[in-house]
Protein backbone atom coordinates (compact mmCIF):
# COMPACT_ATOMS: atom_id res chain seq x y z
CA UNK A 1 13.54 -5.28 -18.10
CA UNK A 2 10.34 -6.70 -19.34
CA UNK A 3 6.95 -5.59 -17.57
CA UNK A 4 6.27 -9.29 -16.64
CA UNK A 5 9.74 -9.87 -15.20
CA UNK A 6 9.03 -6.88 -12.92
CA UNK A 7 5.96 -8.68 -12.12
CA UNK A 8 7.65 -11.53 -11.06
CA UNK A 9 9.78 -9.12 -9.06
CA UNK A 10 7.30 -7.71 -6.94
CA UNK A 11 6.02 -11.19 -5.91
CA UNK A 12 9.16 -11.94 -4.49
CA UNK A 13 8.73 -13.38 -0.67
CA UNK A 14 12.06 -12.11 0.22
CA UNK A 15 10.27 -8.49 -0.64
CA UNK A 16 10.73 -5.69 2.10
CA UNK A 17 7.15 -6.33 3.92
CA UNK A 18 5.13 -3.61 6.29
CA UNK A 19 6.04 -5.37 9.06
CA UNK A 20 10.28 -4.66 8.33
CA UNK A 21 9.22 -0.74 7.21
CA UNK A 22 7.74 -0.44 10.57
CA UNK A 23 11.03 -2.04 12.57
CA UNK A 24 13.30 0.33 10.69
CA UNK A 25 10.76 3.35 11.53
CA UNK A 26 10.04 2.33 14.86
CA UNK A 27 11.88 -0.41 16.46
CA UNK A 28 10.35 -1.53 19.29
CA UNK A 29 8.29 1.34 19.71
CA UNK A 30 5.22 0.10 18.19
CA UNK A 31 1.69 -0.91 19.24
CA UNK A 32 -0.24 -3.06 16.97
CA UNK A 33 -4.29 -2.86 17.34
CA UNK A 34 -6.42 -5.33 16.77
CA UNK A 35 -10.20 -5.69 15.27
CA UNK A 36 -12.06 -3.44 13.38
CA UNK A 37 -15.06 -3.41 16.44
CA UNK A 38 -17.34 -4.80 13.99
CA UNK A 39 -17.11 -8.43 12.98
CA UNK A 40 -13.26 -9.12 14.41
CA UNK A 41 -9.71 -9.07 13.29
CA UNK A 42 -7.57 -9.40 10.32
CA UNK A 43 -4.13 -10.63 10.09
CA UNK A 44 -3.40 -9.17 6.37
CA UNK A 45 -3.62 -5.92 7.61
CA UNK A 46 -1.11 -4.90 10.14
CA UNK A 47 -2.02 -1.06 12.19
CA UNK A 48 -0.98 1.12 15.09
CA UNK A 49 1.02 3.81 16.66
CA UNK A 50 4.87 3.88 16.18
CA UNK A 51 7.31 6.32 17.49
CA UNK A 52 9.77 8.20 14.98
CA UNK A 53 12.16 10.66 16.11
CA UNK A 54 9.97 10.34 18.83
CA UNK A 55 6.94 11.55 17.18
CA UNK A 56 3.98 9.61 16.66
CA UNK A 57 2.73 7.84 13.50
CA UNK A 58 -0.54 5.87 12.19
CA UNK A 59 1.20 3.39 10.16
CA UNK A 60 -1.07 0.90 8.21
CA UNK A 61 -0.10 -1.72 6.08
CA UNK A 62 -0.81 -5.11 4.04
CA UNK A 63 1.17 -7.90 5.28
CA UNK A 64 2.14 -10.57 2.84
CA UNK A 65 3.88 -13.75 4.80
CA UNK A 66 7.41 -14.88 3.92
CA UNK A 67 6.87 -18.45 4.61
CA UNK A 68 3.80 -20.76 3.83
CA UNK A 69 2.57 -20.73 7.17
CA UNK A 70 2.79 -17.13 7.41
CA UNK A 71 1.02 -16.60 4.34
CA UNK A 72 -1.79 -18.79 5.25
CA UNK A 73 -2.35 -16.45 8.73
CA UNK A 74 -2.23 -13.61 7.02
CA UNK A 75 -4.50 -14.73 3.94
CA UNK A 76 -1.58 -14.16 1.47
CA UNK A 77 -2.18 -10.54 1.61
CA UNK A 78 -5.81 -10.48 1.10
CA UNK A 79 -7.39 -8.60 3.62
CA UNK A 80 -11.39 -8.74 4.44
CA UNK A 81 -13.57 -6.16 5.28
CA UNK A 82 -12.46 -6.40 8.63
CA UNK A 83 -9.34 -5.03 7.62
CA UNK A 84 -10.19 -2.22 5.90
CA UNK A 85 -12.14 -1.22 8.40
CA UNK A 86 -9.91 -1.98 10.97
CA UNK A 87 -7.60 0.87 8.82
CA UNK A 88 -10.52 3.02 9.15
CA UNK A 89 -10.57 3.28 12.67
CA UNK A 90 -6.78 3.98 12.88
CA UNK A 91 -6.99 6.34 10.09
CA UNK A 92 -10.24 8.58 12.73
CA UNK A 93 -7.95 7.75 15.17
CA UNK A 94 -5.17 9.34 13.64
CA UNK A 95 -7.00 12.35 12.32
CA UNK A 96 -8.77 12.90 15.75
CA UNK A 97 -5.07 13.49 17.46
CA UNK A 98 -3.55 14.97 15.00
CA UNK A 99 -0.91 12.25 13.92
CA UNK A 100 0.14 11.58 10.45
CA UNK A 101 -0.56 8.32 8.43
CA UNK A 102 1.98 5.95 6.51
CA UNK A 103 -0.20 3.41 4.08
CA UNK A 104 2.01 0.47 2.69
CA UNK A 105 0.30 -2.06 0.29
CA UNK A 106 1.44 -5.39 -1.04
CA UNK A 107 -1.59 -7.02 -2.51
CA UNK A 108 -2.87 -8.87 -4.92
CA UNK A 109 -6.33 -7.60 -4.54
CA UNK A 110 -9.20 -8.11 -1.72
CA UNK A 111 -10.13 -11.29 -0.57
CA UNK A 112 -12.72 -12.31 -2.94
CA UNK A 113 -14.71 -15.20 -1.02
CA UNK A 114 -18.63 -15.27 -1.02
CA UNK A 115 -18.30 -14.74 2.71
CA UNK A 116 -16.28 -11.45 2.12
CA UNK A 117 -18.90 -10.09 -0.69
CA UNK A 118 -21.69 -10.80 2.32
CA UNK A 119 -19.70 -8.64 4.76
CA UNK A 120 -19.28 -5.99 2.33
CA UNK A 121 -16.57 -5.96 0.87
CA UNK A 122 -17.16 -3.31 -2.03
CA UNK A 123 -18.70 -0.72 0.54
CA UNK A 124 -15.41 -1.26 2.46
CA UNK A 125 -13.32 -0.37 0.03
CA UNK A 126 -15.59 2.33 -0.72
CA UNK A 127 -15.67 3.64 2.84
CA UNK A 128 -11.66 3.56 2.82
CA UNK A 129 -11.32 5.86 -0.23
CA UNK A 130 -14.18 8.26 0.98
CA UNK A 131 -12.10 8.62 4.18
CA UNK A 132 -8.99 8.84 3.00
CA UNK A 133 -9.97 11.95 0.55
CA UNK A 134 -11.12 13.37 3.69
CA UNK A 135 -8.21 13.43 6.32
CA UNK A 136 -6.48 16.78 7.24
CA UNK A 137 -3.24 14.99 8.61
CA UNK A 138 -0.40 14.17 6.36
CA UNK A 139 -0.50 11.17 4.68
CA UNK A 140 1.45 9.04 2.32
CA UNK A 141 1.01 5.48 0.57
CA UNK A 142 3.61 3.25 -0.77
CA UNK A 143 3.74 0.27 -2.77
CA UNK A 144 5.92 -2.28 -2.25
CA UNK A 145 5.30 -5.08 -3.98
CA UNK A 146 1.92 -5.44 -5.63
CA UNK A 147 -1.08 -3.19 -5.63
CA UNK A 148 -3.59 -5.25 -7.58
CA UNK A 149 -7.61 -3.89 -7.33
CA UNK A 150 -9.36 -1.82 -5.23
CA UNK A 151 -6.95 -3.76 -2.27
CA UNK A 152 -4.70 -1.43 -2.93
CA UNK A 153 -6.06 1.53 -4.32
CA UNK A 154 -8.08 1.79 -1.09
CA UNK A 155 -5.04 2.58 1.29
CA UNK A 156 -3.41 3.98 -1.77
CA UNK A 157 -5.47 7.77 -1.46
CA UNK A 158 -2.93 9.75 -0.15
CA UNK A 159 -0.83 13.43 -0.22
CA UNK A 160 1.60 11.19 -1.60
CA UNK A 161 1.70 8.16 -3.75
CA UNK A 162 4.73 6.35 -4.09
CA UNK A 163 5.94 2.89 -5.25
CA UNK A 164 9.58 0.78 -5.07
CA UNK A 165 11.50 0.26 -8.25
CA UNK A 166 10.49 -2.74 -8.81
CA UNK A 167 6.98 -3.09 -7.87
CA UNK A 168 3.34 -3.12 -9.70
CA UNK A 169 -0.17 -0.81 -9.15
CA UNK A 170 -2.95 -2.12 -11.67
CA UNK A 171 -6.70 -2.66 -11.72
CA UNK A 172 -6.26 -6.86 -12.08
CA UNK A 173 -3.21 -9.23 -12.53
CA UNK A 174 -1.61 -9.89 -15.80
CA UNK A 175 -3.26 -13.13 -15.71
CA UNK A 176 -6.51 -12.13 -15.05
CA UNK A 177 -6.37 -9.43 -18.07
CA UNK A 178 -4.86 -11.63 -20.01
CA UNK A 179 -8.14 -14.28 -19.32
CA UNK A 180 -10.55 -11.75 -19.64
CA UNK A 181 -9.23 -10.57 -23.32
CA UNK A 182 -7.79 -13.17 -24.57
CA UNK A 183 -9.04 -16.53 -22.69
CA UNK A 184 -5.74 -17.28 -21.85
CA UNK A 185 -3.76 -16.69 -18.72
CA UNK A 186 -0.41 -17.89 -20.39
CA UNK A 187 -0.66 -14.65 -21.87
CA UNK A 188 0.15 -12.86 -19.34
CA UNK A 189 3.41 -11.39 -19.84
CA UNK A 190 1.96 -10.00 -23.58
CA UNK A 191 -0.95 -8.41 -20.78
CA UNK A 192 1.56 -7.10 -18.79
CA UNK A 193 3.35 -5.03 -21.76
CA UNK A 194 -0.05 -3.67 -22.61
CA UNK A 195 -1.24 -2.59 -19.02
CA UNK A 196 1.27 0.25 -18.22
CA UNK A 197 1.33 -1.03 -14.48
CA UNK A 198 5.38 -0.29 -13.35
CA UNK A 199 6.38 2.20 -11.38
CA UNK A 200 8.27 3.94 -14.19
CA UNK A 201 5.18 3.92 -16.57
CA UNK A 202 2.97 5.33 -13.78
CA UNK A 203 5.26 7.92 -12.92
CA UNK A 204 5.19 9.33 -16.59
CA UNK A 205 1.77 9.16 -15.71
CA UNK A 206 1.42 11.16 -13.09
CA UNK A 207 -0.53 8.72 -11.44
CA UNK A 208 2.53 8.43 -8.38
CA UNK A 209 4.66 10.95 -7.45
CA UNK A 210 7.83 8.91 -6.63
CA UNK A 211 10.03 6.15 -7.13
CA UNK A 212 12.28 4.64 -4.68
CA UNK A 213 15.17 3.06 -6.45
CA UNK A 214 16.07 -0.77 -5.35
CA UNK A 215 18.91 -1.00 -7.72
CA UNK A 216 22.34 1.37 -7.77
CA UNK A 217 24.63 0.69 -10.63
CA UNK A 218 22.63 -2.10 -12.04
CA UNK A 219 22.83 -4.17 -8.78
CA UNK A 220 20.05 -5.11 -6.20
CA UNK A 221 20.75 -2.99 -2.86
CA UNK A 222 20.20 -4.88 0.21
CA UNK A 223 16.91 -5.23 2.25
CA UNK A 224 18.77 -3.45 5.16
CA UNK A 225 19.91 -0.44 2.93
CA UNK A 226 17.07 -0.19 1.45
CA UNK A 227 14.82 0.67 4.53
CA UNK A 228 17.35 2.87 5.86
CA UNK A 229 16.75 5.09 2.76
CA UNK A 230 13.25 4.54 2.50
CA UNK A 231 12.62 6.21 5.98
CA UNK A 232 14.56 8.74 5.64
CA UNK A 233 12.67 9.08 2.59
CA UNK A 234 9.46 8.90 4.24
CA UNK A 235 10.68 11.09 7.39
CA UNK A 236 11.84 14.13 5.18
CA UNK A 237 8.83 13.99 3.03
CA UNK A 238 6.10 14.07 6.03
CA UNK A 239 8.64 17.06 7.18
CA UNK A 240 7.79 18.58 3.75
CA UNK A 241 3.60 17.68 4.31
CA UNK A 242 3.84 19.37 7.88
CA UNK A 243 4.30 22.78 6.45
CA UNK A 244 1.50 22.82 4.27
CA UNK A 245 -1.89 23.58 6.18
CA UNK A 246 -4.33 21.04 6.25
CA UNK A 247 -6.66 22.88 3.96
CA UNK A 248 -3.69 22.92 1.18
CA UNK A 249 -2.96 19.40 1.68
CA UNK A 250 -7.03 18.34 1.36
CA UNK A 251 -7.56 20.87 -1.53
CA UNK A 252 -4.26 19.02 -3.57
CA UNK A 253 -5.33 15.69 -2.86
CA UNK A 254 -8.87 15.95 -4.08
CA UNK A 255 -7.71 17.99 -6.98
CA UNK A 256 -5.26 15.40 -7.63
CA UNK A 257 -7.57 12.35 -7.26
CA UNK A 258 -9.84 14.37 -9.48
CA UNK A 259 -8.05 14.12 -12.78
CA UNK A 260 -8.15 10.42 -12.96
């Protein structure tokens, strides 16, 4: 499959979203939170405490909308620095009691608006990854769809970085590289050959440490069976984080983060 059709792929509506990870973690045992006690609220980025196996989680995550309404509430996946700093205070939260955090991104990039640049957008982003390289709990980031900019790469700082099959992690769209080099956004499936930004081209990279499959032989697997593996997936690997001490965990991150 061409890199552009995979693009395509991972800006599918009908796309797993945070909000259907967190149901098949958590059911009904989850409490959202709301505002980052600053300037107010965000709807792109969904946060809060779930139960799994009956042990608590951070989980934090960019929420995309399926329909057109939806995607106008939650600013087509664009959060504000509201939301990233919303994160922030779940992610003290989290480390302050000890719970584990669960990042999922599906972003184009930050929303980009003169108003956002005046609330600080940059030095939210920037706050994000300083905090992130910081934490002692276990934590782990997954892509889902997109994870364009520092949008993503600012909930994306984790123990361990993974990404669905058919999803994208790059600096800028296709389009937008494809503007910037060659004046021409219709070149953007030529871009997306050249920018090494699928999960398989990553992975020889070293720059995520897993992919979860969302085909099995050569056909799609259902939405459903698909979150049923991915958290088991994400329940046996925080399993795996809990028996490292936090100083080994902190000391392989930043070493990690380091060679990039």
């Amino acid at each position: 499959m061409k890199a552009y059709q995979i693009v395509q792929k991972a800006r599918d509506i009908k796309r797993i979203s945070t909000s259907d990870v967190i149901g098949a973690l958590c059911g009904d045992d989850f409490i959202e939170c709301h505002g980052d006690r600053i300037m107010g609220d965000d709807a792109a980025i969904i946060g809060g405490v779930g139960l799994v196996d009956d042990q608590p989680m951070t989980i934090i995550g960019i929420q995309k909308g399926k329909t057109t309404k939806e995607n106008i509430k939650r600013n087509f996946g664009s959060a504000s620095p509201a939301g990233y700093r919303k994160a922030q205070r779940l992610m003290k939260q989290a480390e302050k009691f000890g719970r584990p955090i669960l990042t999922l991104i599906n972003t184009a990039g930050a929303f980009c608006s003169p108003e956002s640049e005046e609330n600080g957008i940059g030095e939210a982003i920037a706050s994000s990854l300083l905090l992130m390289s910081e934490l002692t709990v276990p934590t782990i980031a997954i892509i889902l769809g997109e994870g364009g900019s520092g949008g993503a790469i600012a909930l994306a700082l984790a123990d361990q970085v993974w990404m669905l099959e058919n999803a994208i992690y790059s600096i800028l769209s296709p389009e937008g590289f494809a503007s910037i080099l060659w004046k021409d956004a219709k070149q953007a499936g030529k871009a997306a050959d050249m920018m090494k930004l699928t999960a398989t081209e990553l992975l020889d990279l070293k720059v995520i440490d897993r992919i979860v499959p969302e085909t099995y032989n050569s056909k799609p697997v259902e939405n459903d069976v698909l979150l049923e593996r991915l958290s088991h997936l994400i329940k046996r690997e925080f399993k795996k984080l809990g028996q490292k001490t936090a100083q080994e965990r902190l000391a392989q991150r930043q070493d990690r983060f380091k060679q990039f």
